[in-house]
Every structure is written in structure tokens, then in C-alpha cells.
Protein backbone atom coordinates (compact mmCIF):
# COMPACT_ATOMS: atom_id res chain seq x y z
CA UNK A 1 25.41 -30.92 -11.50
CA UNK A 2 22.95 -28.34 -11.79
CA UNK A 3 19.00 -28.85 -12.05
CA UNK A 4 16.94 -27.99 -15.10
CA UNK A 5 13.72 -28.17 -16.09
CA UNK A 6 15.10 -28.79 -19.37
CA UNK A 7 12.07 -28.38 -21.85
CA UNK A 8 12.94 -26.92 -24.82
CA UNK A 9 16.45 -28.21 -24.77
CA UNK A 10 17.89 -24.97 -25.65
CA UNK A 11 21.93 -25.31 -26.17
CA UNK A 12 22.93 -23.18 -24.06
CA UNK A 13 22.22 -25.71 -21.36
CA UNK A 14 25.02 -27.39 -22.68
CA UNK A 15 27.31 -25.25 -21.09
CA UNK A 16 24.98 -25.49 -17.66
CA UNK A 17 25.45 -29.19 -17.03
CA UNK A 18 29.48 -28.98 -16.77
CA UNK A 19 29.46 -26.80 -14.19
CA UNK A 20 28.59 -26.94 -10.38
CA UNK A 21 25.92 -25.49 -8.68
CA UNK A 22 26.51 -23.51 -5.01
CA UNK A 23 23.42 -21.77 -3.98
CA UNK A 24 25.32 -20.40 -1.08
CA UNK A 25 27.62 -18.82 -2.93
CA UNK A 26 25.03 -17.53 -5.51
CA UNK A 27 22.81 -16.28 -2.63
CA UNK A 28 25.17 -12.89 -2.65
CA UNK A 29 24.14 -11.88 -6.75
CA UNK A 30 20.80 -11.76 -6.88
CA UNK A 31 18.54 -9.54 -5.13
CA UNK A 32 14.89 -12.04 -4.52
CA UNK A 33 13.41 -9.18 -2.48
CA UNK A 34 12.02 -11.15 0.00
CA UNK A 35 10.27 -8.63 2.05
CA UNK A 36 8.47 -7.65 -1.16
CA UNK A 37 8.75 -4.63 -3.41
CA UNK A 38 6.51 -2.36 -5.71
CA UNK A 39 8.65 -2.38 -8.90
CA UNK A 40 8.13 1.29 -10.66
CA UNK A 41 6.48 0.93 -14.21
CA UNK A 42 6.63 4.43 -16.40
CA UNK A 43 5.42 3.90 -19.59
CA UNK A 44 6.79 7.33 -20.41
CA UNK A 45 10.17 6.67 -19.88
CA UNK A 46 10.66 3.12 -20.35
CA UNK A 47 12.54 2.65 -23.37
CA UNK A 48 12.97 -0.59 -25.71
CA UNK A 49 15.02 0.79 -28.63
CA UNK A 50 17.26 -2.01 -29.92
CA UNK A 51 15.62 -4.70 -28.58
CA UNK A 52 15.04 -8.17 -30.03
CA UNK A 53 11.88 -10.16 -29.42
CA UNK A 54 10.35 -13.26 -30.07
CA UNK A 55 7.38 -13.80 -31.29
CA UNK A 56 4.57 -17.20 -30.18
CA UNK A 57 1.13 -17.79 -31.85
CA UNK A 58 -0.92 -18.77 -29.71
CA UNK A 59 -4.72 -20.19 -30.51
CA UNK A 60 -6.56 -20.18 -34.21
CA UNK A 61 -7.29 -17.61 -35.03
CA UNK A 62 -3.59 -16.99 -33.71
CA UNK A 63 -2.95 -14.74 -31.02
CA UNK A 64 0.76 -13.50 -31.43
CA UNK A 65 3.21 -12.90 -28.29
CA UNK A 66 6.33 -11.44 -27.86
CA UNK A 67 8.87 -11.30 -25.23
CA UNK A 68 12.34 -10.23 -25.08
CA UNK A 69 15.11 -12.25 -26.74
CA UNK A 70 17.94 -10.89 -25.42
CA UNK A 71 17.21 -10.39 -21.44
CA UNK A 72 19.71 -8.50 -19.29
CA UNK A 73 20.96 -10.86 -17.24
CA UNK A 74 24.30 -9.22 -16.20
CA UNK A 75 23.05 -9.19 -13.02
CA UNK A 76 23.14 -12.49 -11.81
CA UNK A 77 24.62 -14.10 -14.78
CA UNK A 78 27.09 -16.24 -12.65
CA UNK A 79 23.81 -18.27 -11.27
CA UNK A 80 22.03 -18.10 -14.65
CA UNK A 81 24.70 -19.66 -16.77
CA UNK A 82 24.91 -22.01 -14.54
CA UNK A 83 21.34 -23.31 -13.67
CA UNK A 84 17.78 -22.82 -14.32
CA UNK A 85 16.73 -22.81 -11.18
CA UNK A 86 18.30 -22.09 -7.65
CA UNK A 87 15.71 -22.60 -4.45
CA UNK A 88 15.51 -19.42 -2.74
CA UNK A 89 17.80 -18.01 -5.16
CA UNK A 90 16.74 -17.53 -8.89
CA UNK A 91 13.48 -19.54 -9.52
CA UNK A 92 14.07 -19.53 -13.78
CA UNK A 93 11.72 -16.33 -14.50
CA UNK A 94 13.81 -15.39 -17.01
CA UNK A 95 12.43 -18.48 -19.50
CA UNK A 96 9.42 -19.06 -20.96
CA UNK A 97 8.54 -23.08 -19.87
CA UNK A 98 6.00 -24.88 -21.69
CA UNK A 99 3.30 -25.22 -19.42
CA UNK A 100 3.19 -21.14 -19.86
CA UNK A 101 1.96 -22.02 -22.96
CA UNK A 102 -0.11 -24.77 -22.08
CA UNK A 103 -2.18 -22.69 -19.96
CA UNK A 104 -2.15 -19.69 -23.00
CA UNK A 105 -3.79 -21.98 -25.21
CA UNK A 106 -6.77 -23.19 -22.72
CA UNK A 107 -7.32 -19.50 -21.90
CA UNK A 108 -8.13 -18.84 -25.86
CA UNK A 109 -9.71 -21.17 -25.46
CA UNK A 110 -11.98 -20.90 -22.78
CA UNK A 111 -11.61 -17.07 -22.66
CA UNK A 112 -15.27 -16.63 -20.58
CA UNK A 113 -12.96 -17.62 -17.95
CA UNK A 114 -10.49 -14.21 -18.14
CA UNK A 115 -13.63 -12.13 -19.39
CA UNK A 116 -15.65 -12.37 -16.21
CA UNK A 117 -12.49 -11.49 -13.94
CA UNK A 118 -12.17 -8.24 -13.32
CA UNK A 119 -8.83 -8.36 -11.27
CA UNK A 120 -5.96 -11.08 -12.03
CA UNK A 121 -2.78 -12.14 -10.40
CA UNK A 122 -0.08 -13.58 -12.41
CA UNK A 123 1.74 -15.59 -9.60
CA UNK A 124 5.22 -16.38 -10.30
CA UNK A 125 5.19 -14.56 -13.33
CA UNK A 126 8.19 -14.54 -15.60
CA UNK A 127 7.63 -13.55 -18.89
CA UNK A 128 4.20 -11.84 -17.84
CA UNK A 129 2.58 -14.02 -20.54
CA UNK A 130 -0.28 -15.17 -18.77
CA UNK A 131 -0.80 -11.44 -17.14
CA UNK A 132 -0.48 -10.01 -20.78
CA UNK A 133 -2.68 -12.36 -21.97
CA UNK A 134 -5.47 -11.56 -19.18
CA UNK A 135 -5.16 -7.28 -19.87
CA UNK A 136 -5.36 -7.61 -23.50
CA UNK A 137 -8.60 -9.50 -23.07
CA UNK A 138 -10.14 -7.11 -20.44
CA UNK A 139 -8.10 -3.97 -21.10
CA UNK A 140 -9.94 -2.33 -18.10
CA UNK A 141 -9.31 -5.14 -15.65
CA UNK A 142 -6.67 -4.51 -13.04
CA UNK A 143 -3.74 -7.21 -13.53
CA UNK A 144 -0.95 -7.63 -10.79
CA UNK A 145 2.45 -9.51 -12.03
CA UNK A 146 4.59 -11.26 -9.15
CA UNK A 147 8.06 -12.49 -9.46
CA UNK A 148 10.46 -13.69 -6.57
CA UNK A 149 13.55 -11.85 -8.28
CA UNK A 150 13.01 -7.88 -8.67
CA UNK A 151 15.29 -8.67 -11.74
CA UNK A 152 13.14 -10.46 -13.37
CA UNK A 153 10.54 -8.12 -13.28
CA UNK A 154 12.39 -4.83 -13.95
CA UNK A 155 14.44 -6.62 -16.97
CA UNK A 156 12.07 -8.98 -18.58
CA UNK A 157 8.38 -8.44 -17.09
CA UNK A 158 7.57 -5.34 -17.60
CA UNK A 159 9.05 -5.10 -21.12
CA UNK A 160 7.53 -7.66 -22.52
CA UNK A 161 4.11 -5.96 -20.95
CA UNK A 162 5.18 -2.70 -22.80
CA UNK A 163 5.74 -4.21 -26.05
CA UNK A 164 2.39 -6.16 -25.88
CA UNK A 165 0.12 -3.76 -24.29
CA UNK A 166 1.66 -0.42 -24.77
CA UNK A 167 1.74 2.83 -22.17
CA UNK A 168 -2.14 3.44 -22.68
CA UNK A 169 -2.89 0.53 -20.87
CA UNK A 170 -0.69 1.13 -18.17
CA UNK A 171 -3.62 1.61 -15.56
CA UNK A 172 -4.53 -0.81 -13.05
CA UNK A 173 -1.20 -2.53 -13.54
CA UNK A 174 1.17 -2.86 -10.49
CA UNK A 175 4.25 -5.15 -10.54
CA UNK A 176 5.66 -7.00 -7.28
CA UNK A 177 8.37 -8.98 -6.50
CA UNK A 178 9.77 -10.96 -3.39
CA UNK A 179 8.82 -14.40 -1.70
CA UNK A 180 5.80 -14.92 -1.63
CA UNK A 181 5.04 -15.23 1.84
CA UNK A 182 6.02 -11.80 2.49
CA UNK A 183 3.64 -10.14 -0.26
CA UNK A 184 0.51 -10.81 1.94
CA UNK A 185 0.53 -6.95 2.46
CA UNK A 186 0.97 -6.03 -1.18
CA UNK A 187 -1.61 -8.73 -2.78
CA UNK A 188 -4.93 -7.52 -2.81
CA UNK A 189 -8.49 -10.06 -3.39
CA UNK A 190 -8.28 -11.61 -7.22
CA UNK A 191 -11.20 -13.05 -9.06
CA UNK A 192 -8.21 -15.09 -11.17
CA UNK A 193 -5.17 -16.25 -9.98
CA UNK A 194 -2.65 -17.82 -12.63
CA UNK A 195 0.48 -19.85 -12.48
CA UNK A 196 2.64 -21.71 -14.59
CA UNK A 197 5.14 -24.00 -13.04
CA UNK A 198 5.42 -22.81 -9.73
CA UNK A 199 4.72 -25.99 -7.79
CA UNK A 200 7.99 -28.03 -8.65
CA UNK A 201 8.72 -27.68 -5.30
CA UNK A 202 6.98 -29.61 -2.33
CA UNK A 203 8.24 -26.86 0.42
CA UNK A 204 7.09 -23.58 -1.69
CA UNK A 205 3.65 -25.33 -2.23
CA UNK A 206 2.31 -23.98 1.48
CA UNK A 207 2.78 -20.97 0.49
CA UNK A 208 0.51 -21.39 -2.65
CA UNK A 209 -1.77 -22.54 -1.21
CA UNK A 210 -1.95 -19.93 1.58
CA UNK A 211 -1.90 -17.26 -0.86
CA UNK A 212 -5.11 -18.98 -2.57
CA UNK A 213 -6.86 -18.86 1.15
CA UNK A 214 -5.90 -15.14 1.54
CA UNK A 215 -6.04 -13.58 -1.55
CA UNK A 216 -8.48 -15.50 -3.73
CA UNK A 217 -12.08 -13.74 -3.58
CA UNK A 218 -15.35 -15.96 -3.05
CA UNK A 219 -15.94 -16.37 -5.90
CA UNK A 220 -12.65 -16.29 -7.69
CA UNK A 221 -10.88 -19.19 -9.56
CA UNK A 222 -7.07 -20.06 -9.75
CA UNK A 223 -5.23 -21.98 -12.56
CA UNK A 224 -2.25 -23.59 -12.45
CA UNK A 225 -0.60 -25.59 -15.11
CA UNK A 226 2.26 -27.87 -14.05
CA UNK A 227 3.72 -31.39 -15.13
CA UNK A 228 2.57 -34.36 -12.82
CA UNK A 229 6.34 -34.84 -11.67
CA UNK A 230 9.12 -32.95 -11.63
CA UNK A 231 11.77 -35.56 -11.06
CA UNK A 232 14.92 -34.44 -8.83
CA UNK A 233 12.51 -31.73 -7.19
CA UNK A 234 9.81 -33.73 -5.74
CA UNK A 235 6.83 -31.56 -6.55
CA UNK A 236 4.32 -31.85 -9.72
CA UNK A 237 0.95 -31.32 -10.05
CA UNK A 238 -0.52 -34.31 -8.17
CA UNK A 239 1.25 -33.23 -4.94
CA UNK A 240 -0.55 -30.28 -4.74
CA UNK A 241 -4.06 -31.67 -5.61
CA UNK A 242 -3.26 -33.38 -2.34
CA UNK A 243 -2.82 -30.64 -0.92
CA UNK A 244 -5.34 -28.44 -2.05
CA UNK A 245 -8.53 -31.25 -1.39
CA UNK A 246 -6.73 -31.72 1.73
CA UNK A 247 -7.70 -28.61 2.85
CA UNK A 248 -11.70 -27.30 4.25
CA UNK A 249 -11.86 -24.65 2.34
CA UNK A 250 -11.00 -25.39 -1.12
CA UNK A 251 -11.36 -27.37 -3.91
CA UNK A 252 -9.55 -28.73 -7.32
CA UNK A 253 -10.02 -30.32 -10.56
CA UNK A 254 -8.10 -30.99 -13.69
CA UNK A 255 -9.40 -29.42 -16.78
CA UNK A 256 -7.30 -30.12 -19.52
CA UNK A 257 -4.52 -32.91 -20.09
CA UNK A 258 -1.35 -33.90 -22.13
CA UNK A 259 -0.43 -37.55 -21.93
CA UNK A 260 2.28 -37.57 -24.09
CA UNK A 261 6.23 -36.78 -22.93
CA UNK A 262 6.52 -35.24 -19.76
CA UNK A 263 2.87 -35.58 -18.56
CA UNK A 264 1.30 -31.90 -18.01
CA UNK A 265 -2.49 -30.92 -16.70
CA UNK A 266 -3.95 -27.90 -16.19
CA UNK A 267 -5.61 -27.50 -12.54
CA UNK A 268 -8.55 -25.34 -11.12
CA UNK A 269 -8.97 -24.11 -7.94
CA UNK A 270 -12.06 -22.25 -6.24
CA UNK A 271 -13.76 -22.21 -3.15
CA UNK A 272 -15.78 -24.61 -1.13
């Protein structure tokens, strides 16, 4: 049987859990771009005629979202219809997961904490949400979106950036995708770093954490929202607190928390 995160329940998961999962198989359809790769953005050519979106409202006042309803999957859609996830393979960028909106909501919230970054890293991006979020608030800010599958990126990503921010605020934007221990040459220094749901998995969370020592300025923060347990996975949120205090030269606290359902914190991250 496949794994899902399983959130939102959608029905077309129905037709995921009756089939089997081979990640060696899938390993041929999808281009991850492991070595990393600049993904072109051209606001002046990039078309979205025809396209459906869907809209979240986020905060009150409400902030309103959209991203792309109808993604082009064609690509990989053997491993897609078939799983939300395959390690190494297709890490689920193509949904939008609930602690995405989790950490949305605490960023209205608290929005000193975008507006006194002047360069941001959406790591493990997806959608772009949090990325969108972070340019719309500091339009002249310079905003970096990372995604394992160049896919993702070119199909989903950047389109839902178009739609929300438009061409004229297409400077100071770069899009990257690949593993993320091979985009040490392509990251730059970030004042904010911020993730949703990438720490499911114990194995991947080295490489977190590594791209926190190297890429995180002295003064920069990180954010990562995240349930406490991702059952069948073995990672969570409390895993890589471990991790993180278990380390010289940084240091973590939760700053927000949902005790209900599937239990889900927000976590910061800064220097010693």
C-alpha cells in the first residue's frame, strides 16, 4: 500500500490506496534534479490562459491565495496517482498540506518576522505559498523557492507565483530545484528560511539541518511547521528538535501549537 500524508482526505486518494507502490520502478518518470537546477522564470512569456485556481483566506483581515487547481501532472502521473509521496522520488509538492497553512496564519500574524528579512528561502516549496506570502509582504526582498522535483516547480511553483505576484515583481526571484544536498552551490545566506512539512523523514533531516548551518545568516531565523509524528515515516517535529539542540551551533523553540487531531507546532530556529 502506498503512504499518504492523508490530511485533507481528498477522494482521489481513494483510488491511491488500491494500488502498489514501486519506487524503483517510478525512479525512471520523474526528473528530481539532484545535482540542482536554475528553473527559467519569464514573466513575459509565461502564460496562464485557461487555468483554474483555488482560492485560501488566510488571516482577518483575510489575506486571499491562489494556486493552481488543475496541475500538469502528465509527467509523472504513474507515481502521483499512485502515492503522495515517494522517498527520493516525488516528495508530494504538488499538494498544499496543512501545516502550509499553519505556518501562513502565524506569519499574518506575526508579520515583523517576514518584514525585517530582507532575503527568504522557501525550502521544500510546493505550492510557493509561504515564498508568495514573504514577496508580497516585502515586495523588494529577494525570495528563493526550492523544490526536489524540477516539475514541481516549472508546473505548479512558479504559476501560482505569477498569479499572486504578477511579472513586475519578478526581480530578486530565482527558482531551484534538486536534493537538497546538492544546492549548497546555488543557495545563497537567508535572513528567513521557511518550511512546511519537510521533516517527515528521519534520513532527509541531516540535510536540514546542514542547510540551516550553511545557509542561514547570523542573524537569520528559520521556521518550520510540521506534525509531532508522522506515523509509518518515523520523522515529526520532535525528532528534529533533537536534532537541532543537539547541535553547538544552534538553537530551537516552539512558538505556536495545535493539540487537537494530528498534533502540529510551529518551530524556530536561529543561531547560538
Amino acid at each position: 500500500m502506498s503512504f499518504k500524508f492523508n490530511f485533507f482526505g481528498s477522494e482521489d486518494n481513494t483510488n491511491k490506496e488500491n494500488q502498489d507502490n514501486n519506487p524503483s520502478e517510478e525512479s525512471n518518470l520523474i526528473s528530481s534534479s539532484p545535482e540542482g537546477t536554475v528553473i527559467p522564470y519569464n514573466p513575459n512569456t509565461l502564460t496562464l490562459l485557461f487555468s483554474k485556481w483555488k482560492e485560501l483566506h488566510i488571516g482577518c483581515p483575510s489575506h486571499t491565495y491562489q494556486y493552481l487547481k488543475d496541475v500538469d501532472t502528465s509527467s509523472m502521473k504513474e507515481v502521483v496517482m499512485k502515492s503522495d509521496l515517494v522517498p527520493d522520488v516525488y516528495e508530494g509538492g504538488f499538494e498544499v498540506w496543512e501545516c502550509t497553512i499553519d505556518l501562513l496564519n502565524y506569519l499574518h500574524v506575526h508579520n515583523d518576522v517576514v518584514k525585517s528579512s530582507s532575503s527568504v528561502l522557501d525550502l521544500g516549496c510546493g505550492s510557493g505559498l509561504l515564498g508568495i506570502c514573504a514577496k508580497k509582504m516585502v515586495p523588494e526582498g529577494r525570495v528563493h523557492f526550492q523544490d526536489y522535483n524540477k516539475e514541481v516547480i516549472s508546473n505548479f511553483t512558479v504559476k501560482n507565483y505569477h498569479k499572486n505576484c504578477g511579472g513586475h515583481q519578478s526581480h530578486h526571484v530565482e527558482f531551484l530545484a534538486g536534493d537538497w544536498s546538492r544546492l549548497s552551490g546555488k543557495f545563497s545566506k537567508y535572513d528567513l528560511i521557511l518550511s512546511a512539512e519537510t521533516i517527515y523523514c528521519i534520513k532527509s533531516q541531516e540535510k536540514v539541518l546542514r542547510v540551516l548551518q550553511d545557509h542561514l545568516t547570523d542573524d537569520g531565523v528559520a521556521y518550520f511547521a510540521s506534525k509531532r509524528h508522522y506515523f509509518g515515516v518515523g520523522g515529526g517535529l520532535i525528532d528534529f528538535q533533537n536534532l537541532v539542540q543537539s547541535s553547538a551551533s544552534l538553537k530551537c523553540e516552539v512558538v505556536w501549537s495545535c493539540e487537537t487531531g494530528l498534533f502540529r507546532d510551529i518551530l524556530k530556529v536561529s543561531r547560538c
